[in-house]
C-alpha atoms as a PDB file:
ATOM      1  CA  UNK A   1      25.927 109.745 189.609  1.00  0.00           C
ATOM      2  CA  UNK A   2      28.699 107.401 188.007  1.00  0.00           C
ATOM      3  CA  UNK A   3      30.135 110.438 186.458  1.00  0.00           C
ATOM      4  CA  UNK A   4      30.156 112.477 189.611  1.00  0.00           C
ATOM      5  CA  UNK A   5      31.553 109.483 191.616  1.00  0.00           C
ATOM      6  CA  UNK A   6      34.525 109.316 189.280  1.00  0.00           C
ATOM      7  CA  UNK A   7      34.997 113.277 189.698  1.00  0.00           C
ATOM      8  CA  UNK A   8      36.225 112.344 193.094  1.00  0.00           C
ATOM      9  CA  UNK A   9      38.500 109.568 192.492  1.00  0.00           C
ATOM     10  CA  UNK A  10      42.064 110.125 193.149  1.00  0.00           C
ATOM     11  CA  UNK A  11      44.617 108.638 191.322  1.00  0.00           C
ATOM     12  CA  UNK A  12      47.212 109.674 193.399  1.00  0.00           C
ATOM     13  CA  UNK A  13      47.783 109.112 197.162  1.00  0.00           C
ATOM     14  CA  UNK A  14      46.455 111.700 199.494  1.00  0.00           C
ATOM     15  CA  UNK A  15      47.925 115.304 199.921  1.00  0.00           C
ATOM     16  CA  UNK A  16      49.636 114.305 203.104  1.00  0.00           C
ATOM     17  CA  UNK A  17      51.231 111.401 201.664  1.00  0.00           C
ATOM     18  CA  UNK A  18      52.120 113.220 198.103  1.00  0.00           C
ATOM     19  CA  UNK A  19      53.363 116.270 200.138  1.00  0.00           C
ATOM     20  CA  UNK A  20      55.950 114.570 202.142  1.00  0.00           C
ATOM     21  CA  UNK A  21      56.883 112.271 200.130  1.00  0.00           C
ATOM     22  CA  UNK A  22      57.819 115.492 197.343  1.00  0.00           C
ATOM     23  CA  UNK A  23      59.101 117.357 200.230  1.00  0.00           C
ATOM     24  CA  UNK A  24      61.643 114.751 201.117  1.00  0.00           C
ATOM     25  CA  UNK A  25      62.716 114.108 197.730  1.00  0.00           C
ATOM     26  CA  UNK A  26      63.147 118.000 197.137  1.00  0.00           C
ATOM     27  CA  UNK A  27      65.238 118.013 200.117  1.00  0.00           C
ATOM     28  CA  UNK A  28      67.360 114.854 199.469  1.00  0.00           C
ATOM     29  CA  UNK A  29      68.028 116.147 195.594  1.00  0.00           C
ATOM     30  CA  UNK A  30      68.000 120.040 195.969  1.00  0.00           C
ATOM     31  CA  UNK A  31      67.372 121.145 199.978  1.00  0.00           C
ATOM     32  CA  UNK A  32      70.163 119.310 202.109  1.00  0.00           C
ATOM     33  CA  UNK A  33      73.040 119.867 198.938  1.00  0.00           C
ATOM     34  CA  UNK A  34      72.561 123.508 198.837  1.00  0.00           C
ATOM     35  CA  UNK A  35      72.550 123.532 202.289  1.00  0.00           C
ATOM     36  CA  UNK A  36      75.885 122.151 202.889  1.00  0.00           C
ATOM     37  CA  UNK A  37      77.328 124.831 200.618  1.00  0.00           C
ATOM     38  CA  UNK A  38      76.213 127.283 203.636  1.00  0.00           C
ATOM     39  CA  UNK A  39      77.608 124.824 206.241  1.00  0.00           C
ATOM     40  CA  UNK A  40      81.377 124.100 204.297  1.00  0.00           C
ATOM     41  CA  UNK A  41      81.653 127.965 203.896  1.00  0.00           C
ATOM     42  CA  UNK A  42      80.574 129.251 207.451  1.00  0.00           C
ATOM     43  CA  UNK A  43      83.277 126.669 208.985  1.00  0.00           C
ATOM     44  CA  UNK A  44      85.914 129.237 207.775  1.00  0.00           C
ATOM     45  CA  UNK A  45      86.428 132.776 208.610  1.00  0.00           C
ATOM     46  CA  UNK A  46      84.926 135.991 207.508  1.00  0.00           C
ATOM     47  CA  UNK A  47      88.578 136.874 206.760  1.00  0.00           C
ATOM     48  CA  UNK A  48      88.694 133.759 204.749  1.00  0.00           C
ATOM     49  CA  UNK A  49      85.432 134.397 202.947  1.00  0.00           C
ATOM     50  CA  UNK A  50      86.474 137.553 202.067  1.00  0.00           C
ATOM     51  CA  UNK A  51      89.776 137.002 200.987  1.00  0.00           C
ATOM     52  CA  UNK A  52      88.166 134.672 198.567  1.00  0.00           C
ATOM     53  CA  UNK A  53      85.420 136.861 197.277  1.00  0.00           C
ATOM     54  CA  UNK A  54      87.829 139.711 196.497  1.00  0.00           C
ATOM     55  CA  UNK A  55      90.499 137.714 195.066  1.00  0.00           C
ATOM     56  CA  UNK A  56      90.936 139.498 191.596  1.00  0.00           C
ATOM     57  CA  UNK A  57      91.087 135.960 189.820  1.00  0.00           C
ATOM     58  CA  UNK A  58      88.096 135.174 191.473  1.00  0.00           C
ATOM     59  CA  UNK A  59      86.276 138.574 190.862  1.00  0.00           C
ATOM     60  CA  UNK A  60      87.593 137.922 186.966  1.00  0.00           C
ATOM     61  CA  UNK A  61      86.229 134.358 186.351  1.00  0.00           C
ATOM     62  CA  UNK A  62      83.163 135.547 187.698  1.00  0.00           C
ATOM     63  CA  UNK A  63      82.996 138.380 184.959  1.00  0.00           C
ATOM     64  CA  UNK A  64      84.044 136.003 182.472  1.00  0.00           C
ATOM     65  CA  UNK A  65      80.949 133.617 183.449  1.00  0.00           C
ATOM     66  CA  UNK A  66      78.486 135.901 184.385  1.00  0.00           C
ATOM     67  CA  UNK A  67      78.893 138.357 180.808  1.00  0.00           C
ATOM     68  CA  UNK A  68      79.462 134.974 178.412  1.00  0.00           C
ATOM     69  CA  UNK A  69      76.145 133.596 180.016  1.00  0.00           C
ATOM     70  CA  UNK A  70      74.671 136.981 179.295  1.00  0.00           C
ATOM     71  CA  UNK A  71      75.736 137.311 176.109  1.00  0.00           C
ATOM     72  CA  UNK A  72      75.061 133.861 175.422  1.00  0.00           C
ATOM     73  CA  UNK A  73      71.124 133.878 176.377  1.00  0.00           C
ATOM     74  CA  UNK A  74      70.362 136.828 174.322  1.00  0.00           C
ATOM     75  CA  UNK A  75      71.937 135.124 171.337  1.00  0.00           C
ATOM     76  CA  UNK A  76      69.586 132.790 171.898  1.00  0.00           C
ATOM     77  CA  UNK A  77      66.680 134.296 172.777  1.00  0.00           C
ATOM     78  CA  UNK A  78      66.901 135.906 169.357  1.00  0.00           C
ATOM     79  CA  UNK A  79      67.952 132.890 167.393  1.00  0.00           C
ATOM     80  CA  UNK A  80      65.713 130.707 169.206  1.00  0.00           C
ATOM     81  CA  UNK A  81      62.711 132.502 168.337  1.00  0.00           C
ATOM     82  CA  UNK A  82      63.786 132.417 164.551  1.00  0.00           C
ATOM     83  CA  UNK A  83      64.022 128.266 164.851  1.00  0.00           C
ATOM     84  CA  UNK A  84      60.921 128.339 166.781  1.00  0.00           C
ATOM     85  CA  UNK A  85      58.796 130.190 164.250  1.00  0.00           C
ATOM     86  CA  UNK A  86      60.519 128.162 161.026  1.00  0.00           C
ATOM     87  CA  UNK A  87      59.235 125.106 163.152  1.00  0.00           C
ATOM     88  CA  UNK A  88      55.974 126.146 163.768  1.00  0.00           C
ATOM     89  CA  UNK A  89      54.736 128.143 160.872  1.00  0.00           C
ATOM     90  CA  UNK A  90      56.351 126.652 157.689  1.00  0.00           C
ATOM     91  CA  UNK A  91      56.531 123.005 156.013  1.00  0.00           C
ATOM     92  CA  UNK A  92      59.432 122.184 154.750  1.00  0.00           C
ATOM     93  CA  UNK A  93      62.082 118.676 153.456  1.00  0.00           C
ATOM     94  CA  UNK A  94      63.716 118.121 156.116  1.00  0.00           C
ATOM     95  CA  UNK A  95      61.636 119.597 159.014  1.00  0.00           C
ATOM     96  CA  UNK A  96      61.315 116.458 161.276  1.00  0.00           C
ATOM     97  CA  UNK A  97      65.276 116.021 161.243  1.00  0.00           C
ATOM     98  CA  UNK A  98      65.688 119.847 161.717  1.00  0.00           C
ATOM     99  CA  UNK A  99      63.639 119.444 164.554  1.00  0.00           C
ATOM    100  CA  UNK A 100      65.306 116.817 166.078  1.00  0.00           C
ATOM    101  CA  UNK A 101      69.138 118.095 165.696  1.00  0.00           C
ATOM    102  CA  UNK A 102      68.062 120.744 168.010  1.00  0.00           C
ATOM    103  CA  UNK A 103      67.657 118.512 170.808  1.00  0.00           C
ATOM    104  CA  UNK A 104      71.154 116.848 170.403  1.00  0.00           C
ATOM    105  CA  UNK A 105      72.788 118.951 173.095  1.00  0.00           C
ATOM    106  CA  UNK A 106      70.498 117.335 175.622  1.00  0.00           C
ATOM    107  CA  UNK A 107      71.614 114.292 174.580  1.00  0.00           C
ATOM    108  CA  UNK A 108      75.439 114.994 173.652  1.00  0.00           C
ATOM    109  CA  UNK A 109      78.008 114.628 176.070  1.00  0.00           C
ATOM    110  CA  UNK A 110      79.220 118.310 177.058  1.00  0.00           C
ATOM    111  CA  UNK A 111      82.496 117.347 176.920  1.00  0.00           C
ATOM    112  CA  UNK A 112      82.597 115.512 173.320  1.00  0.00           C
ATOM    113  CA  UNK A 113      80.610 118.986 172.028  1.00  0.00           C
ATOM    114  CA  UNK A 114      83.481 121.120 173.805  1.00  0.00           C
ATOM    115  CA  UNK A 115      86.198 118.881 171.833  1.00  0.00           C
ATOM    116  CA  UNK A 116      83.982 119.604 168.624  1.00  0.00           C
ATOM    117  CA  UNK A 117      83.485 123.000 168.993  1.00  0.00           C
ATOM    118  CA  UNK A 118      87.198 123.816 169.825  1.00  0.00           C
ATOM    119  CA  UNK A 119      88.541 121.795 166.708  1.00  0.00           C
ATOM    120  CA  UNK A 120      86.411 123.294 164.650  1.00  0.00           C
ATOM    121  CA  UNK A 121      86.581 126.886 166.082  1.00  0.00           C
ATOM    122  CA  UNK A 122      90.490 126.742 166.810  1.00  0.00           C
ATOM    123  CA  UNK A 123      92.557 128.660 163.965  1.00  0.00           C
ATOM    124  CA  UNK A 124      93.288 125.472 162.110  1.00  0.00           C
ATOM    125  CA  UNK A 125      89.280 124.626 162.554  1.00  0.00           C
ATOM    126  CA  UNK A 126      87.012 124.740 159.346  1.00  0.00           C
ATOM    127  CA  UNK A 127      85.124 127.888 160.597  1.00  0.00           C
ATOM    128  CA  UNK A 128      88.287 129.118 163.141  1.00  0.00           C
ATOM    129  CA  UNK A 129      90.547 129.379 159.902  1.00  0.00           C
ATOM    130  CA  UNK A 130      88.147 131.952 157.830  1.00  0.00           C
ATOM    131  CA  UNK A 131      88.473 134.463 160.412  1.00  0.00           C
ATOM    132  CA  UNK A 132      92.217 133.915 161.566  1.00  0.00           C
ATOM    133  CA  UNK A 133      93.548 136.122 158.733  1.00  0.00           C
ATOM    134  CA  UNK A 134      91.525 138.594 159.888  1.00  0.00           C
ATOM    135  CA  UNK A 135      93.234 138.381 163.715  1.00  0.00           C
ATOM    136  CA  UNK A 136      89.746 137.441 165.325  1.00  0.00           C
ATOM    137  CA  UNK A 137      90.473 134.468 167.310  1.00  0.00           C
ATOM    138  CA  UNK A 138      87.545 132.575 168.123  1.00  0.00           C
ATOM    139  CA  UNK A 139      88.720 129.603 170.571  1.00  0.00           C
ATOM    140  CA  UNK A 140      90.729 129.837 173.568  1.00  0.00           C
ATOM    141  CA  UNK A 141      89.072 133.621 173.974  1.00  0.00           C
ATOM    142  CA  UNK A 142      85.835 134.705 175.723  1.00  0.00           C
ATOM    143  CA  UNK A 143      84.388 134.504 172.495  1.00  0.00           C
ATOM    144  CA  UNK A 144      84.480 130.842 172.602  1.00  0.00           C
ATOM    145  CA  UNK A 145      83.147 130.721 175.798  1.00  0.00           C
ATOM    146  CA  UNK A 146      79.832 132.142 174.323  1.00  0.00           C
ATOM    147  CA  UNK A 147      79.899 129.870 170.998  1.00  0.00           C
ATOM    148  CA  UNK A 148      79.918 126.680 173.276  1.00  0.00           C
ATOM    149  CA  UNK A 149      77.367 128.674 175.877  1.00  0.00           C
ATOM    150  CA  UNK A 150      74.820 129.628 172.729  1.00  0.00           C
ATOM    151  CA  UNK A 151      75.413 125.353 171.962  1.00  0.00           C
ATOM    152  CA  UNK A 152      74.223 124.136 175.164  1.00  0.00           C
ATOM    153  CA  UNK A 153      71.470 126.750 176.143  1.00  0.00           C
ATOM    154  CA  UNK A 154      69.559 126.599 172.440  1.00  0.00           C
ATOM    155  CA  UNK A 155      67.185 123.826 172.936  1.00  0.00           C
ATOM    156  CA  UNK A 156      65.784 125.666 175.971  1.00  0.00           C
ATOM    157  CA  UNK A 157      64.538 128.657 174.131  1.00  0.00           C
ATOM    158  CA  UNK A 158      63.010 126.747 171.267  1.00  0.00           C
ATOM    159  CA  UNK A 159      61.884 124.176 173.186  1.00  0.00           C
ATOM    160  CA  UNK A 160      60.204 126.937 175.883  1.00  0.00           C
ATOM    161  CA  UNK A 161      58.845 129.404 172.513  1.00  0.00           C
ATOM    162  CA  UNK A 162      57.305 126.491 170.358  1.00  0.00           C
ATOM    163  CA  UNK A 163      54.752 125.356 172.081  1.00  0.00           C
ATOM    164  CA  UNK A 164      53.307 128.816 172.277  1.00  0.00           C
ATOM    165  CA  UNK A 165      53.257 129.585 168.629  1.00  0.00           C
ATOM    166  CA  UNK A 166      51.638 126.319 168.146  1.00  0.00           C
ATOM    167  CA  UNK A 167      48.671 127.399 170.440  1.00  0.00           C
ATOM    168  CA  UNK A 168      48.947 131.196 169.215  1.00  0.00           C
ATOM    169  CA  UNK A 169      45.618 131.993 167.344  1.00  0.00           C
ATOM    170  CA  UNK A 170      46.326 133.321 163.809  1.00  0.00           C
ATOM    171  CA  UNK A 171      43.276 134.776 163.398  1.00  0.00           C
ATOM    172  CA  UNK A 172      44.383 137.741 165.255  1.00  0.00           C
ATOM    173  CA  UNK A 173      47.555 138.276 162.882  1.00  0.00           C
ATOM    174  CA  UNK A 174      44.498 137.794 159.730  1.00  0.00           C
ATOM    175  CA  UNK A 175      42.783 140.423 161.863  1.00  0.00           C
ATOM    176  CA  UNK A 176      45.269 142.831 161.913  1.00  0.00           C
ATOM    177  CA  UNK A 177      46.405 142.779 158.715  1.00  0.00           C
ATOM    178  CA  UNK A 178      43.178 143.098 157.126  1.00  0.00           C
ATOM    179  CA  UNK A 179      43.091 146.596 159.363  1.00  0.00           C
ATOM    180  CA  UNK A 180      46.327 148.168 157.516  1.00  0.00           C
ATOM    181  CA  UNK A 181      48.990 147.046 159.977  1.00  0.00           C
ATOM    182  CA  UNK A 182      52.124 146.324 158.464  1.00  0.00           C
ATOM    183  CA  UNK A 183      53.871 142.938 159.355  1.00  0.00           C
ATOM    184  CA  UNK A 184      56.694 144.412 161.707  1.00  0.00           C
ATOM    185  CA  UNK A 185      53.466 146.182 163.282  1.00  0.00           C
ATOM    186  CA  UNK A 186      51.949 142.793 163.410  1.00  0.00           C
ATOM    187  CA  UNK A 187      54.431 141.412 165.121  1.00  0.00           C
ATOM    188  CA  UNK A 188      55.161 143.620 167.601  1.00  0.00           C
ATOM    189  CA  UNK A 189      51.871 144.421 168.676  1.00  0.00           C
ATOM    190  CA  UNK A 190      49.641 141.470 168.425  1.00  0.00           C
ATOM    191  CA  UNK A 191      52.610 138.228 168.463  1.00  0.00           C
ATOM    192  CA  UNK A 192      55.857 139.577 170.987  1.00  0.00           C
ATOM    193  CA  UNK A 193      53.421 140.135 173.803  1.00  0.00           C
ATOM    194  CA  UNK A 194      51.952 136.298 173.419  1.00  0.00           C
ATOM    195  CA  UNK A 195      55.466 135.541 173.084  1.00  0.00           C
ATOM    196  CA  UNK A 196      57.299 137.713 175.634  1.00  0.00           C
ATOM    197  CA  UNK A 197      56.644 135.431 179.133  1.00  0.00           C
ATOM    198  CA  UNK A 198      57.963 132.375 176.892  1.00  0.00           C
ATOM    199  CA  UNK A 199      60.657 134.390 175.766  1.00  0.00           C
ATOM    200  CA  UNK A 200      61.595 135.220 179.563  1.00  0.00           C
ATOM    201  CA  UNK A 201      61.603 132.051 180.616  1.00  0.00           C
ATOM    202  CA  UNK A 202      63.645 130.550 177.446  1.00  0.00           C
ATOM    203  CA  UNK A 203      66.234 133.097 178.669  1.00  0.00           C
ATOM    204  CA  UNK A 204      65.954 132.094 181.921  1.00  0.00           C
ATOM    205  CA  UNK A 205      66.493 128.587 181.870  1.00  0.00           C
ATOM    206  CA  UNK A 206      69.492 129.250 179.053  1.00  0.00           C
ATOM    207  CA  UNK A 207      71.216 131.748 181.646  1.00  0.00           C
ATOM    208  CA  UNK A 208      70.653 129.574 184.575  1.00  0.00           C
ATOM    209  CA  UNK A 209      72.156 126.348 182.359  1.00  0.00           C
ATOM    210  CA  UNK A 210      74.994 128.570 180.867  1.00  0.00           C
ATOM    211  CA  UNK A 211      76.099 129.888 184.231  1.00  0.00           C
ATOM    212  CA  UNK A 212      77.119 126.003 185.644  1.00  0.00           C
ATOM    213  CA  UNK A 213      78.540 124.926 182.672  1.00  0.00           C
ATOM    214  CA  UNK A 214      81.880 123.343 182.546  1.00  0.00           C
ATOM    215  CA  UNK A 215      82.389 120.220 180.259  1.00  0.00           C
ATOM    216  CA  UNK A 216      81.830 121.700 176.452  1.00  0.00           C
ATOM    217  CA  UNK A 217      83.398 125.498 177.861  1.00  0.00           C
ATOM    218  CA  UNK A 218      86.964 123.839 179.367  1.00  0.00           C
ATOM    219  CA  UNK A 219      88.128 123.142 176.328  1.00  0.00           C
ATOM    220  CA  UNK A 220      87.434 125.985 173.903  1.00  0.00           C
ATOM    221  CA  UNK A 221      88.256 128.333 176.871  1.00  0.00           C
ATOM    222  CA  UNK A 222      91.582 128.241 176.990  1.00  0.00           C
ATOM    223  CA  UNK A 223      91.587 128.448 180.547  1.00  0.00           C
ATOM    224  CA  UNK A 224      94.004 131.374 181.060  1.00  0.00           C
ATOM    225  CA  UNK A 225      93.679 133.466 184.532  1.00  0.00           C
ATOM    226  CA  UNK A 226      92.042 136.868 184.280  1.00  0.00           C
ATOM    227  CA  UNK A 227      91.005 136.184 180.682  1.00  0.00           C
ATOM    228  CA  UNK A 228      89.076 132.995 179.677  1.00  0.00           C
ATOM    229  CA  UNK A 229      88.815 131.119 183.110  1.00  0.00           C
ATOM    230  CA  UNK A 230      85.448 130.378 183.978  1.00  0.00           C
ATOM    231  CA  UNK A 231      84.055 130.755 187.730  1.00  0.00           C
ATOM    232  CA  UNK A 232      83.478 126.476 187.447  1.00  0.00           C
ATOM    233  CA  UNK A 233      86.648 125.829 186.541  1.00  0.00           C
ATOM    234  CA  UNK A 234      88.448 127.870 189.094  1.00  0.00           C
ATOM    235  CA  UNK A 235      85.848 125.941 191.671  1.00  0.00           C
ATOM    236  CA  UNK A 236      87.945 122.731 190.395  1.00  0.00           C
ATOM    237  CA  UNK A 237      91.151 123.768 190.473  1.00  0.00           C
ATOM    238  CA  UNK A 238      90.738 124.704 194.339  1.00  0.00           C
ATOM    239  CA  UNK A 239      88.856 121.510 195.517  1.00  0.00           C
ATOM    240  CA  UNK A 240      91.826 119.922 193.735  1.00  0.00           C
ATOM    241  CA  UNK A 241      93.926 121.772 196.097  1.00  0.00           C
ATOM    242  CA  UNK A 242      91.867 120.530 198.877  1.00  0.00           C
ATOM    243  CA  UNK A 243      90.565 124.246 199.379  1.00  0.00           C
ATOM    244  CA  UNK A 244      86.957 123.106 200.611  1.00  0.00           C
ATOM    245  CA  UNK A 245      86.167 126.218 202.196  1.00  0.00           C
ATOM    246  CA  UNK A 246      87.575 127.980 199.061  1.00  0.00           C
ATOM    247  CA  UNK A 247      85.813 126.422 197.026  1.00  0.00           C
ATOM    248  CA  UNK A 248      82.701 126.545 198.421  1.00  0.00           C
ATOM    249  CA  UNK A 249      82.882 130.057 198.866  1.00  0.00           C
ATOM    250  CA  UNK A 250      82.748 130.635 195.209  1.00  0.00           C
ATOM    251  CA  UNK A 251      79.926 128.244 194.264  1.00  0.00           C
ATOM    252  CA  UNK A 252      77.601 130.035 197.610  1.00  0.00           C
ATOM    253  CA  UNK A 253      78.391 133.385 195.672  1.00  0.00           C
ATOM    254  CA  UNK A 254      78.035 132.234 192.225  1.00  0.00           C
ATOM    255  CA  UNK A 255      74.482 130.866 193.637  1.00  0.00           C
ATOM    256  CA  UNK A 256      73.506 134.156 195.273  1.00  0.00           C
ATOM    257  CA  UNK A 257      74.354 135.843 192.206  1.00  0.00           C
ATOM    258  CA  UNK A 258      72.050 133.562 190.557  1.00  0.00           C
ATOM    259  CA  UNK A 259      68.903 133.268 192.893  1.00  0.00           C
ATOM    260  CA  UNK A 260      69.128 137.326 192.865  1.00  0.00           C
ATOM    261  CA  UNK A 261      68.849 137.711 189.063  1.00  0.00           C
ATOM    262  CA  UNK A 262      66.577 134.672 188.501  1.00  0.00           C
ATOM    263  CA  UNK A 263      64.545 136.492 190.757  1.00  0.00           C
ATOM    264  CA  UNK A 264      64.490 139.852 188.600  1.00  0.00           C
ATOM    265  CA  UNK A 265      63.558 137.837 185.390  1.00  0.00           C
ATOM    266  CA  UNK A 266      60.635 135.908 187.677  1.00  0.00           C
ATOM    267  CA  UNK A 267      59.032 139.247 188.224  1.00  0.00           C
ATOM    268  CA  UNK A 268      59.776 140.682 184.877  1.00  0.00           C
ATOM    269  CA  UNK A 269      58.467 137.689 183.476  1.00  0.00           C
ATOM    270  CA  UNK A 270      55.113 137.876 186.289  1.00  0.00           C
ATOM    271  CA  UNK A 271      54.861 141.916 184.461  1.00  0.00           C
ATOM    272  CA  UNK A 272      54.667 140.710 181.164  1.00  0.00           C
ATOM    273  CA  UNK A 273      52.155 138.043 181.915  1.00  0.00           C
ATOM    274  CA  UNK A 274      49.832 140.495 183.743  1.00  0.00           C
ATOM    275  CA  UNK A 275      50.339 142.853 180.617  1.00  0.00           C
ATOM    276  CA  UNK A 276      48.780 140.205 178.256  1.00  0.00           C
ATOM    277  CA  UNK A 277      46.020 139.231 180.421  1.00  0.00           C
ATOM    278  CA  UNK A 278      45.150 142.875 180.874  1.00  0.00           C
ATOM    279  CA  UNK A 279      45.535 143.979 176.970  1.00  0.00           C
END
């Protein structure tokens, strides 16, 4: 009876109580912010807006973000899987430290890791000035954009993967080895699917992060108009010039853009779920 009595007892406050009290912190932190971005930006015109949205600079920083954040993600989708497994499935000197290093862009300033990245990345850098002779400039070039994007977004990958080898059974891998499958057969048959809603959601969160960064990308950019300007830098420069409405525009737009393809990897991510539970 004691056991059943303590079934019921809530540590918490009641629903109504926990409910409201989340709903108005979700509103105060996320709700009422975002919703000013729709009020600022339907105070100007629709001749306005859409000046601002086809504005080639505008159209080209938002290439510039949108394809570095891209490329970025992947990079570490791939990479981050690598570090994840090391982590996970091997002992090594050294492990613990490894292990921690990778959360040190959490912790990091972005801006101190943009000054790092773009004096070592410049063409008088340690790593810039190997590939200079060869006329492959790696800071102040999209390029750089990516480096300092594949920096920040890392930890979220690893960090999303690693739990899941961890609980991964590898009696199943035993299993199919002992019936003839080779390792890359191994892998992608009986591990990537485990793996593959992780995975999603790594690249996710490092797209999502990548997208709204500005402090470690400003300075390795370069910053130059239709090249290596960034969509959060050019959202800078016009509240600097006391363009609100401007401004605003691009950020509602850059958060569209967002919602819309966070969206696509939900349900791609929701696919591959149902496609393990199924199998």
């Amino acid at each position: 009876m004691r056991h059943e009595k303590a079934k019921h007892i809530k540590v918490l406050p009641g629903f109504g109580i926990t409910l409201g009290f989340s709903i108005f912190y979700l509103s105060i932190i996320v709700l009422i912010p975002l919703a000013s971005l729709f009020v600022e930006t339907a105070s100007a015109s629709w001749a306005k807006i859409w000046a601002t949205i086809a504005d080639p600079r505008v159209v080209a920083s938002l290439r510039v973000t949108f394809l570095s954040s891209f490329y970025a993600a992947v990079i570490n989708v791939i990479f981050g899987l690598l570090l994840a497994w090391v982590l996970v499935r091997y002992k090594f000197p050294g492990k613990k430290l490894i292990d921690g290093i990778i959360d040190l862009p959490f912790a990091l300033p972005t801006a101190v890791a943009g000054i790092a990245l773009t004096a070592i990345y410049s063409e008088n850098g340690l790593i810039g000035s190997l590939f200079a002779p060869f006329g492959i400039k790696m800071a102040y070039s999209q390029f750089g954009i990516t480096i300092a994007l594949i920096f920040i977004g890392l930890p979220f990958v690893v960090r999303t993967v690693q739990p899941v080898l961890q609980e991964l059974d590898q009696e199943i891998e035993e299993a199919a080895v002992t019936l003839g499958a080779y390792r890359w057969r191994t892998f992608r048959a009986v591990i990537l699917p485990e793996l593959t809603p992780a995975l999603w959601t790594g690249f996710a969160l490092a797209f999502a992060r990548a997208i709204g960064e500005y402090g470690s990308v400003v300075f390795i950019a370069g910053n130059m108009p239709f090249k290596t300007e960034i969509a959060p830098l050019l959202i800078m420069t016009k509240l600097e010039q006391f363009d609100y409405a401007g401004a605003t525009t691009i950020a509602l737009l850059m958060l569209c853009i967002s919602f819309v393809m966070l969206l696509v990897i939900n349900f791609l991510q929701w696919r591959s779920q149902r496609r393990v539970i199924a199998s």
